[in-house]
Protein backbone atom coordinates (compact mmCIF):
# COMPACT_ATOMS: atom_id res chain seq x y z
CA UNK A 1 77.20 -26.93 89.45
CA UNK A 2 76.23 -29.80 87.22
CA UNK A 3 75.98 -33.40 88.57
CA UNK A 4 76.59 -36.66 86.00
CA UNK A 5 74.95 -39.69 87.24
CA UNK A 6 75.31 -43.06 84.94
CA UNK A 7 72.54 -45.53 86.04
CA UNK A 8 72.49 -44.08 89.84
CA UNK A 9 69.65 -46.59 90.70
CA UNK A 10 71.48 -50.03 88.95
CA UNK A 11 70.30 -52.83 91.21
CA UNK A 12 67.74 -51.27 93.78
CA UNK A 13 64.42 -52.31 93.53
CA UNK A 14 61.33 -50.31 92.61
CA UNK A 15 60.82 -48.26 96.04
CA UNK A 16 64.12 -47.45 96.55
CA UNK A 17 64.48 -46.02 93.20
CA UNK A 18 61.79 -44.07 93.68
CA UNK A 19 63.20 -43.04 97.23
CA UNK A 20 66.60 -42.49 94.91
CA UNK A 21 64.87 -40.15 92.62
CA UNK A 22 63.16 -37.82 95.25
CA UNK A 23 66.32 -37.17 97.01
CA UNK A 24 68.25 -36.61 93.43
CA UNK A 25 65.78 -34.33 92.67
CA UNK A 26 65.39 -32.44 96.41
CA UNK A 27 69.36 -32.26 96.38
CA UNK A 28 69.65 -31.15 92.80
CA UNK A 29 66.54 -28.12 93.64
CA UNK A 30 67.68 -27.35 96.59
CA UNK A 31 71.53 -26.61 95.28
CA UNK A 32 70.19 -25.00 92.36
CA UNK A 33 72.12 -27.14 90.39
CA UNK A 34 71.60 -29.20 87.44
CA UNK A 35 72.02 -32.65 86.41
CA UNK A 36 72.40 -34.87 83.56
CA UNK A 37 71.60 -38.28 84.32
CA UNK A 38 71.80 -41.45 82.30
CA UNK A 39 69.47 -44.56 83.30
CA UNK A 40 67.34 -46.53 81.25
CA UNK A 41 64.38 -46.27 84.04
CA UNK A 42 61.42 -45.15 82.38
CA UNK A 43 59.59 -45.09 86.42
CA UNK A 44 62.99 -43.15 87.34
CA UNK A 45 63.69 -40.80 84.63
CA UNK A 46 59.88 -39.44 84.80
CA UNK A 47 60.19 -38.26 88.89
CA UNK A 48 63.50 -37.24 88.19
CA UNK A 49 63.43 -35.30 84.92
CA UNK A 50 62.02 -32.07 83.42
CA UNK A 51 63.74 -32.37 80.18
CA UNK A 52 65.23 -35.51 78.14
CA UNK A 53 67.65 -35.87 75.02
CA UNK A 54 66.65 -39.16 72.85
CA UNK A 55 70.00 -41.33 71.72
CA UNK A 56 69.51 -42.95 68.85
CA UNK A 57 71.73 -45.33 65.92
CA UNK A 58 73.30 -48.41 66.05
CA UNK A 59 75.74 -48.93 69.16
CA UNK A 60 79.53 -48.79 68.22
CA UNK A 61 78.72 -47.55 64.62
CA UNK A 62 76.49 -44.97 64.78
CA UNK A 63 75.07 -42.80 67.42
CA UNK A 64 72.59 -39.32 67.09
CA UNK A 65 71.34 -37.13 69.79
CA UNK A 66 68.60 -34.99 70.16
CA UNK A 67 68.69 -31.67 71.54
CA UNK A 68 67.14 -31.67 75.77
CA UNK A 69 63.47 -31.41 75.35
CA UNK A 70 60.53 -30.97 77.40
CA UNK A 71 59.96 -34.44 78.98
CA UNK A 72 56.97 -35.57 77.34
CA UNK A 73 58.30 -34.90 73.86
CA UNK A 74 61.46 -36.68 74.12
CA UNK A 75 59.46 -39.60 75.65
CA UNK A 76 56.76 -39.75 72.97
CA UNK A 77 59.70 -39.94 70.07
CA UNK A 78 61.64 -42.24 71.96
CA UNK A 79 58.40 -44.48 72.69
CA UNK A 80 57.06 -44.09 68.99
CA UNK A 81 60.40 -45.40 67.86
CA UNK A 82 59.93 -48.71 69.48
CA UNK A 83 55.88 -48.42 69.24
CA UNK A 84 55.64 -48.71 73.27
CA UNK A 85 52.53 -46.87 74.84
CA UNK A 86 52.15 -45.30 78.10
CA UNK A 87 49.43 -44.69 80.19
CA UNK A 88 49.75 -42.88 84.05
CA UNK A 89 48.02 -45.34 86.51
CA UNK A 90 45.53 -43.24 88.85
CA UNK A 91 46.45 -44.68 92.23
CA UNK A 92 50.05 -43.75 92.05
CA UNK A 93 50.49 -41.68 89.26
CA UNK A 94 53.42 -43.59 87.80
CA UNK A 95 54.12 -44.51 84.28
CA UNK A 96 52.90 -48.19 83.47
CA UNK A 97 53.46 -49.99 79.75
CA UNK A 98 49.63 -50.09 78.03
CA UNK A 99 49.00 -53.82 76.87
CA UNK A 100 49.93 -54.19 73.25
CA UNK A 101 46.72 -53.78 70.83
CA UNK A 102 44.41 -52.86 73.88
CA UNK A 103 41.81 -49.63 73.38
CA UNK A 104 43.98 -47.67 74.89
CA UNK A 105 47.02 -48.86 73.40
CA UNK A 106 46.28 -48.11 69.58
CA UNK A 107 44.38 -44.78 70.24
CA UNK A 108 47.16 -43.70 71.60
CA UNK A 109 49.42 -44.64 68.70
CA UNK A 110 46.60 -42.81 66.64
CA UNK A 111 46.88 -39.48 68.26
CA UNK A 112 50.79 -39.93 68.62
CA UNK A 113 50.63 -39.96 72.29
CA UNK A 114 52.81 -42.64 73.31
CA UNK A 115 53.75 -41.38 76.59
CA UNK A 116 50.39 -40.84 78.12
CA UNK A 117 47.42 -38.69 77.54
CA UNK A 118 47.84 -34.88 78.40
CA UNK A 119 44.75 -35.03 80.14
CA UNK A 120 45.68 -37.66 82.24
């Protein structure tokens, strides 16, 4: 079976799309199914996601897709293409937007990490 889901945590708040995501992903598992789910949720899509495609162009003109990817590659060229940085906080292990220009920030962009370190 494969599941579509277009934005399937529009208007709940933080906790209960993160309550939203583990029972996506415990229903989707446990049904040995897959899913391809659209949401804009960068919190979300990492709980939720093993692999990614990146859209890219210019909307109603132009669009380009990239083939599904490991997670952390389509995240790092989606976040290099709109020079965003990611680090994973320690408490809770979630994604959270490095300031622009800090330490961590532009030695990230150096490396081209831009979703988080590997050895975080």
């Amino acid at each position: 079976d494969l599941y579509v889901l277009d934005e399937p945590t529009a208007f709940l708040d933080v906790e209960q799309r993160l309550m939203a995501a583990k029972a996506i992903r415990r229903i989707i598992e446990g049904s040995n199914s897959s899913a391809m789910i659209i949401d804009h949720d960068i919190i979300f899509i990492d709980y939720v996601s093993d692999r990614a495609m990146v859209f890219s162009g210019m909307p109603g003109v132009e669009g380009h897709a990239s083939a599904p990817t490991e997670l952390r590659e389509a995240m790092n060229a989606f976040l290099g293409e709109v020079g965003i940085t990611f680090r994973r906080d320690k408490e809770t292990r979630r994604p959270r937007v490095n300031k622009p220009g800090s330490f961590l920030d532009r030695e990230q962009k150096e490396l081209g990490e831009y979703y988080y370190l590997k050895t975080e």
